[in-house]
Structures are given as C-alpha cells and as structure tokens.
C-alpha atoms as a PDB file:
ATOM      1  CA  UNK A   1       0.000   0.000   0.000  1.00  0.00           C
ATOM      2  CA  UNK A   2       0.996   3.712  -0.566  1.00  0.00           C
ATOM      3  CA  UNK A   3       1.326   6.072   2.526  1.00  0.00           C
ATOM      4  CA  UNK A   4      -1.151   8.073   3.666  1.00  0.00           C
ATOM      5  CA  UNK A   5      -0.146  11.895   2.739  1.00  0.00           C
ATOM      6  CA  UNK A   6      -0.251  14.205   5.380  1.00  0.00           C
ATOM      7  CA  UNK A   7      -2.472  16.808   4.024  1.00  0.00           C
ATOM      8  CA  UNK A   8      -1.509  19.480   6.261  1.00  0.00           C
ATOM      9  CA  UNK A   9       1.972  19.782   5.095  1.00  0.00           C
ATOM     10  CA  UNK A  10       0.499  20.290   1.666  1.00  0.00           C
ATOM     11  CA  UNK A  11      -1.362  23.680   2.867  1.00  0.00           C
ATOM     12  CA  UNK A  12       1.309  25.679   3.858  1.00  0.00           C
ATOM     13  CA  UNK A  13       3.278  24.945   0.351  1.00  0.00           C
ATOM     14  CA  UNK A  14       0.062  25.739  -1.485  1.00  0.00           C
ATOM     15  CA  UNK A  15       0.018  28.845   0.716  1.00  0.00           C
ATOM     16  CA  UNK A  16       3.803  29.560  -0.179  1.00  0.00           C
ATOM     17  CA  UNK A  17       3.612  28.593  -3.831  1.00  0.00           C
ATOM     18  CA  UNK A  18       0.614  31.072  -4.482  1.00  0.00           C
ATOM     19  CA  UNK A  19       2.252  33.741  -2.528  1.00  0.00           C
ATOM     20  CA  UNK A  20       5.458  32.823  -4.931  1.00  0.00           C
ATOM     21  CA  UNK A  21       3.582  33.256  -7.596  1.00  0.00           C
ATOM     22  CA  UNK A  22       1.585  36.534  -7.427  1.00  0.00           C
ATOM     23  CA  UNK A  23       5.053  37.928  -6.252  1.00  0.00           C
ATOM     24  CA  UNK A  24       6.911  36.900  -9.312  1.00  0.00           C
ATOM     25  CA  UNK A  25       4.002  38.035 -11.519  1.00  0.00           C
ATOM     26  CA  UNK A  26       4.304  41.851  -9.982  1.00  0.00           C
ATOM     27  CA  UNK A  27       8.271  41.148 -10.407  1.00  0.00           C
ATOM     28  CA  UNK A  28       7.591  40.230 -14.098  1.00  0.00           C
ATOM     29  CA  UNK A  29       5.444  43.549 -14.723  1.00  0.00           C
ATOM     30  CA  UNK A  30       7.794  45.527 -12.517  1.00  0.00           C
ATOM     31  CA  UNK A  31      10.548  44.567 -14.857  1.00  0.00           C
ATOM     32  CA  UNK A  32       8.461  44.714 -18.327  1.00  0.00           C
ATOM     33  CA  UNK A  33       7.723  48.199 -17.153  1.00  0.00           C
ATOM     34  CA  UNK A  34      11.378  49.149 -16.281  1.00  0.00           C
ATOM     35  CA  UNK A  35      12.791  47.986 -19.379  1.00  0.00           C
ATOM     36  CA  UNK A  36      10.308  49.371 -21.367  1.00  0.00           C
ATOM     37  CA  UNK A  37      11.027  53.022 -20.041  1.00  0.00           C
ATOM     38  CA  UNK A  38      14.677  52.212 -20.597  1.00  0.00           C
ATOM     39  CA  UNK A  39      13.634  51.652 -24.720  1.00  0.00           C
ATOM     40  CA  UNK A  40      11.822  54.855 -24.148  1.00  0.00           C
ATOM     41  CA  UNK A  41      15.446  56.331 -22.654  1.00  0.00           C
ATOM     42  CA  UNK A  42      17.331  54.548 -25.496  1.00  0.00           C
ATOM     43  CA  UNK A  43      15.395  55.269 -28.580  1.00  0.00           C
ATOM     44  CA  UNK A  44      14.092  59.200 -27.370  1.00  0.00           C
ATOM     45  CA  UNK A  45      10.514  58.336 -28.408  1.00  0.00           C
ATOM     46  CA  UNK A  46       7.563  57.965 -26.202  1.00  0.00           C
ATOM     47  CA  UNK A  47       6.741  54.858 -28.493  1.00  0.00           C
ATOM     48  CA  UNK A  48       9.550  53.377 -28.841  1.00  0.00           C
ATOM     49  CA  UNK A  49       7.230  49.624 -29.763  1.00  0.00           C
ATOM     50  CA  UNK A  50       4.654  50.022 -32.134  1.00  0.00           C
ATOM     51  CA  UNK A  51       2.146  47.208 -33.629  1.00  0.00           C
ATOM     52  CA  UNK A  52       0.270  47.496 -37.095  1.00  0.00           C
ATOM     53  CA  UNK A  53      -3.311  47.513 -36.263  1.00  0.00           C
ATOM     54  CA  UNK A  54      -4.424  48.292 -40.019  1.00  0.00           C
ATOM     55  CA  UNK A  55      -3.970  47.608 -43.491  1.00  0.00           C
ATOM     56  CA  UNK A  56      -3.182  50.961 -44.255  1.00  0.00           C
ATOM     57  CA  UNK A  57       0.157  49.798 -45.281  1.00  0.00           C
ATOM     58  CA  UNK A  58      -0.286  46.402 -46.355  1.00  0.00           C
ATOM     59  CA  UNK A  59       0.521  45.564 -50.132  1.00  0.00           C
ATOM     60  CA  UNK A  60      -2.455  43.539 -51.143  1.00  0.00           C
ATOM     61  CA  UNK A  61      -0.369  41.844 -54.081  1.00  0.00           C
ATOM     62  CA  UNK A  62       3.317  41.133 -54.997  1.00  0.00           C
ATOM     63  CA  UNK A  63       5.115  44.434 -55.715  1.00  0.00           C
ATOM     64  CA  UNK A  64       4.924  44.756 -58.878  1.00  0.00           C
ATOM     65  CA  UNK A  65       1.707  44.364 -59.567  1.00  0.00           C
ATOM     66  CA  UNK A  66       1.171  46.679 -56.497  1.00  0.00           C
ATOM     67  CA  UNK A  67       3.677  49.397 -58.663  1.00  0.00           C
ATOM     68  CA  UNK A  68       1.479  49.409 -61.596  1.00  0.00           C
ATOM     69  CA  UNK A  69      -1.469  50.054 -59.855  1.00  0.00           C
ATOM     70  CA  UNK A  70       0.181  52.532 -57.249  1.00  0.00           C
ATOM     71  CA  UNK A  71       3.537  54.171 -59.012  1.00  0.00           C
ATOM     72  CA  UNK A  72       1.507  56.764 -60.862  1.00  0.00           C
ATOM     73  CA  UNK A  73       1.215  58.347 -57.339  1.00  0.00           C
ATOM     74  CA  UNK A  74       5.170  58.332 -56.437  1.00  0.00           C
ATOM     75  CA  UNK A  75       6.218  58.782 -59.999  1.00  0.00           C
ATOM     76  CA  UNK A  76       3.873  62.031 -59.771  1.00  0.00           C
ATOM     77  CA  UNK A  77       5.544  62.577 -56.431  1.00  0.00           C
ATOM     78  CA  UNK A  78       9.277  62.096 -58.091  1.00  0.00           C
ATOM     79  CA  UNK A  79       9.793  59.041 -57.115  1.00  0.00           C
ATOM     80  CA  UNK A  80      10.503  56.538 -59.296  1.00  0.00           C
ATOM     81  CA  UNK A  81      10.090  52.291 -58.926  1.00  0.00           C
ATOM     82  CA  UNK A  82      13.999  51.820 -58.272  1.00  0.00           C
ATOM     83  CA  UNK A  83      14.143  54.626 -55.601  1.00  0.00           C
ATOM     84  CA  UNK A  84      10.921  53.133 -54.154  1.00  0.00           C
ATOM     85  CA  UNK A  85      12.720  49.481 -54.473  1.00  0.00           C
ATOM     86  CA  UNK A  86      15.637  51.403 -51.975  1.00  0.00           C
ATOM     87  CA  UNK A  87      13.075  52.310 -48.956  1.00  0.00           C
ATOM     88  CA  UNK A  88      12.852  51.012 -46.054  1.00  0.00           C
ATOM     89  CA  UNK A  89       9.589  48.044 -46.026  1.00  0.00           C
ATOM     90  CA  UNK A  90       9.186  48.661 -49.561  1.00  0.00           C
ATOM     91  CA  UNK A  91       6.488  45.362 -49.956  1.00  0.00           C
ATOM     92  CA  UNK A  92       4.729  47.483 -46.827  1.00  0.00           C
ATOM     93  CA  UNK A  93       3.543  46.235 -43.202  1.00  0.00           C
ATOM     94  CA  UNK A  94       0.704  43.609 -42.414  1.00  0.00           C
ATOM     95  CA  UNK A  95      -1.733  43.827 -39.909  1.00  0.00           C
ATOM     96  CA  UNK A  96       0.174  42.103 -36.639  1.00  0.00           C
ATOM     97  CA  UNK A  97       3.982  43.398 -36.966  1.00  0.00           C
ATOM     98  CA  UNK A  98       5.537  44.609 -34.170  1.00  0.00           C
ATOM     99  CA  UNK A  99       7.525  48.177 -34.978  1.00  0.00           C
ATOM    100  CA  UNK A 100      10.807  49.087 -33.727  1.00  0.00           C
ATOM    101  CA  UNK A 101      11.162  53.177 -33.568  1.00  0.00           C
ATOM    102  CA  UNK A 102      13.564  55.859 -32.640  1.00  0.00           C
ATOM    103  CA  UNK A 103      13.501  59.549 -32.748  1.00  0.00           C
ATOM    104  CA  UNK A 104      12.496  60.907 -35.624  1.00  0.00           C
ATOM    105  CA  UNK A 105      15.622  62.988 -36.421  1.00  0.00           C
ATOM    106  CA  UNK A 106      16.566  63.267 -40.382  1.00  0.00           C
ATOM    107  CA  UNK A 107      13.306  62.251 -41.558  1.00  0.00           C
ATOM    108  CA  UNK A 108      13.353  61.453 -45.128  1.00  0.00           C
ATOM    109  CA  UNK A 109      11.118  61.080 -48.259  1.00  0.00           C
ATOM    110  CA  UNK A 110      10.320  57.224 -47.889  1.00  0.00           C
ATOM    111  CA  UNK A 111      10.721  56.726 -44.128  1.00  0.00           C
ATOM    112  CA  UNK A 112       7.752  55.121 -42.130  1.00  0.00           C
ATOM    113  CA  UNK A 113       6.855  57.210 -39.572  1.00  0.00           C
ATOM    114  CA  UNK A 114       4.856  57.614 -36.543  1.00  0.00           C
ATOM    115  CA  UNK A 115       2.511  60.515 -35.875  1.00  0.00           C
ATOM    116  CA  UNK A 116      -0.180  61.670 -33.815  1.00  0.00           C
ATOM    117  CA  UNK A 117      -2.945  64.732 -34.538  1.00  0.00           C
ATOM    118  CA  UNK A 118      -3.642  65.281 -31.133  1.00  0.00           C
ATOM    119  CA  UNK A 119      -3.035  63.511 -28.304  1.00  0.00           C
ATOM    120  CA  UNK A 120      -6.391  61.598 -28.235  1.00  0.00           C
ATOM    121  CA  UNK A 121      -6.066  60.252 -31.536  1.00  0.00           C
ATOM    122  CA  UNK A 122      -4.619  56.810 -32.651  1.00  0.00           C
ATOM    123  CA  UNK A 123      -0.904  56.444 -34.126  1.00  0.00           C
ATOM    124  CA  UNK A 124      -1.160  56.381 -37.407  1.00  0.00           C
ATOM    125  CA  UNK A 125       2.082  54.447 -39.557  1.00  0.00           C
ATOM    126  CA  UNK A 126       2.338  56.055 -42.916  1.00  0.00           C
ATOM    127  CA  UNK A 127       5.547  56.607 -45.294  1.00  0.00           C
ATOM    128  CA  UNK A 128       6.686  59.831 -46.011  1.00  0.00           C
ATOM    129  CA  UNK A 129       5.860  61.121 -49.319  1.00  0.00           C
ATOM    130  CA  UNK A 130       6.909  64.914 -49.090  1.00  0.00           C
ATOM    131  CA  UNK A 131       8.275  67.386 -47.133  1.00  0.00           C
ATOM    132  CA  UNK A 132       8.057  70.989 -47.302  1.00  0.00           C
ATOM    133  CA  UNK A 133       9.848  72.752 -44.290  1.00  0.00           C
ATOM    134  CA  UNK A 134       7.871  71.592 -41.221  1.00  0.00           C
ATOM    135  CA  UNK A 135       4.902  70.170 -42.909  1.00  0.00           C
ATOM    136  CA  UNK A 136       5.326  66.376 -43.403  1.00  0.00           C
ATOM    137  CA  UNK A 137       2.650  64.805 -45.485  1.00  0.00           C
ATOM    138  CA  UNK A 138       2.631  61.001 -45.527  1.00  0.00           C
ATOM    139  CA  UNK A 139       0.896  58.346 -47.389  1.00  0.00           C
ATOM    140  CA  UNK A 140       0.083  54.602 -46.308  1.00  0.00           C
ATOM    141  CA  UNK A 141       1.098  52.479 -49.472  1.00  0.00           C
ATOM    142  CA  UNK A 142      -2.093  50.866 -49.444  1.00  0.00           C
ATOM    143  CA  UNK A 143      -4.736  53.990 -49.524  1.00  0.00           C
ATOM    144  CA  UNK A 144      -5.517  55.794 -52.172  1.00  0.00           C
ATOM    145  CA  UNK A 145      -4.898  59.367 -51.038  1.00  0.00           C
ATOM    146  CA  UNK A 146      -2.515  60.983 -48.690  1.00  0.00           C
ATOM    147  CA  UNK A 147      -3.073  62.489 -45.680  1.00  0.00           C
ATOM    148  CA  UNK A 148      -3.479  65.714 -44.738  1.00  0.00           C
ATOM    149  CA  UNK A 149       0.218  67.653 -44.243  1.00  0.00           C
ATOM    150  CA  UNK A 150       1.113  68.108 -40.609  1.00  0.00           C
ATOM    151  CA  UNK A 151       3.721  69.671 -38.770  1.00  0.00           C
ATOM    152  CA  UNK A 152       7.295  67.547 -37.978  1.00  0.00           C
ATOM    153  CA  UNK A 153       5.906  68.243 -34.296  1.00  0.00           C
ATOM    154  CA  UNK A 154       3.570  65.774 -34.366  1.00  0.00           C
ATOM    155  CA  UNK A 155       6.022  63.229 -35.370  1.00  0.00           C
ATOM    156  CA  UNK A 156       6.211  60.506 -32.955  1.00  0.00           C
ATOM    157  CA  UNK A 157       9.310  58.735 -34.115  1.00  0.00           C
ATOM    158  CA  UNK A 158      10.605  56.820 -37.233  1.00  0.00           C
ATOM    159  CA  UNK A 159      10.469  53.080 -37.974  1.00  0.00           C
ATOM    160  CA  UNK A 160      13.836  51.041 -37.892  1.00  0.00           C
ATOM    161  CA  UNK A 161      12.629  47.662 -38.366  1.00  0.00           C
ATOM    162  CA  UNK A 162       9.875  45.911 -38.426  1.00  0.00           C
ATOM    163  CA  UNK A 163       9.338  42.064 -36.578  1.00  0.00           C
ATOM    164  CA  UNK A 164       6.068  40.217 -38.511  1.00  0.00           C
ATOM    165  CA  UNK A 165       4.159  38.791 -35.836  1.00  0.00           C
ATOM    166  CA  UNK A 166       4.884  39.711 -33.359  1.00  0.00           C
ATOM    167  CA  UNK A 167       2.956  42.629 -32.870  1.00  0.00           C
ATOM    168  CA  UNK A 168      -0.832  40.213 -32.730  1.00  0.00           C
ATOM    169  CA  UNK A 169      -0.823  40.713 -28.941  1.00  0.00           C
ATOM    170  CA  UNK A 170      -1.518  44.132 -28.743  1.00  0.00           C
ATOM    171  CA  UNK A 171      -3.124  44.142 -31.984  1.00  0.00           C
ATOM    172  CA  UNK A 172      -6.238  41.646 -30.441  1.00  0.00           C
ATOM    173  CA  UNK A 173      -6.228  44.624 -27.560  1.00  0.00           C
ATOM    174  CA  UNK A 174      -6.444  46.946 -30.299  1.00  0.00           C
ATOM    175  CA  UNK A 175      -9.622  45.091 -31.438  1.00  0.00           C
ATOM    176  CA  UNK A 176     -11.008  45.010 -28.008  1.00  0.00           C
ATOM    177  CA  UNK A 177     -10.680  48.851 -27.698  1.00  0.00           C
ATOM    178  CA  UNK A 178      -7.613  48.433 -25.293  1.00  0.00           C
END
C-alpha cells in the first residue's frame, strides 16, 4: 500500500507557492515596465514599440503588380520604382507586426513614420511622401490618397525595423478597444 499523505503539510506549500507566484508576476510587470522606459530612454521616443493595427500599409499583391497600380502616385511625387525598391519596407507592413522606432531625427522622403494629430487620436504608420519645411505629409502604401500635411511636431518617431508577428498581442487589444 501507498502512505497516507499528510495533508496538512500540503497547505502551507500551497500557501507559499501562491504567494510565490503573485510575487513573481508583480516582479515580471515591474521589470516589463522598467525595461520598457529604458527603450523609451534609449530610442528618445515615447513609443519606442509600435504594432500594425491596419492595413493601411499592407501591399495587397506582390510588388509589382502593387507598382502598376500605385507608381503613378510616387512617380507624380518624383519618385521613381527603383528609388521606391531602396526604402525602407518597400512590400509594406501587415496587420500584426511589431515596430521598432527611434527619434524621428533626419526624416526622409520614404521613411515610415509615426505621428499623432492630437493627443487623443490613434498612431497612425504612414511613409513619407513629401516634405516641405515643417509640414510632413505622408501616405500609407495601401490607400488611395494621402493624408493631410502636418507639422514635424507631431512626429512621434521613425520606424527602424519591423518584426512580422509579433505585434498580434496588442493588436487583439487593439480590437477590443484596449
């Protein structure tokens, strides 16, 4: 026959384990939240992780098909398919990747940026399609106007790279309205 277990020796680890575990979960946020304000340090952006919640920028078809039915815009803008071809995320960002971004210092045409209207408003990821002084006017690849010109002020940073996937966490918040 097995022994008998003593159940109340199993109490107090139950007691301890839980205990163990709510304190490493606060640990694991306290640390999530340290590090992140270290990227916000590090990269001088508020936002320093960004995920695509839209399709604004997604390419719906293999470039260039996308090119023949998009270049008239960029070629109209001065840019031509080979320059295009030389930005950053030229095939564009799916819903669910997770941004890397830095200050936006020495913003260029063809850089994906960040940028905000007003602090209510959502961050909105759109490539830079002119620039005029301070006004920045910006363009997601896959709508079919730009937007309206704002001021480099609003910029919220610049895109450096771009993880796919990895970004679906906060983009099922996103859909929850969190």
């Amino acid at each position: 026959m097995f022994p008998k277990k003593n159940t109340t020796e199993e109490k107090p680890r139950k007691k301890k384990s839980s205990y163990r575990d709510i304190v490493e979960i606060v640990v694991a946020f306290a640390v999530a939240f340290l590090l992140y304000q270290g990227l916000i340090l590090a990269t001088g952006t508020k936002l320093p992780i960004v995920s695509v919640v839209s399709d604004s920028m997604y390419h719906t078809t293999p470039f260039g098909t996308w090119w023949e039915n998009s270049g008239k815009f960029y070629e109209d803008s001065g840019i031509n398919e080979s320059r295009f071809l030389s930005f950053h995320d030229f095939n564009g960002l799916s819903k669910g990747d997770l941004l890397f971004v830095v200050k936006a210092e020495n913003v260029s045409i063809g850089d994906i940026v960040i940028y905000q209207r007003d602090p209510a408003s959502f961050t909105i990821v759109h490539r830079v399609v002119k620039i005029d002084g301070d006004t920045i006017t910006v363009r997601g690849d896959n709508n079919p106007v730009s937007d309206p010109p704002f001021q480099k002020q609003d910029l919220q940073g610049k895109v450096v790279f771009a993880v796919p996937v990895l970004g679906y966490p906060r983009y099922i918040l996103h859909l929850f309205g969190i």
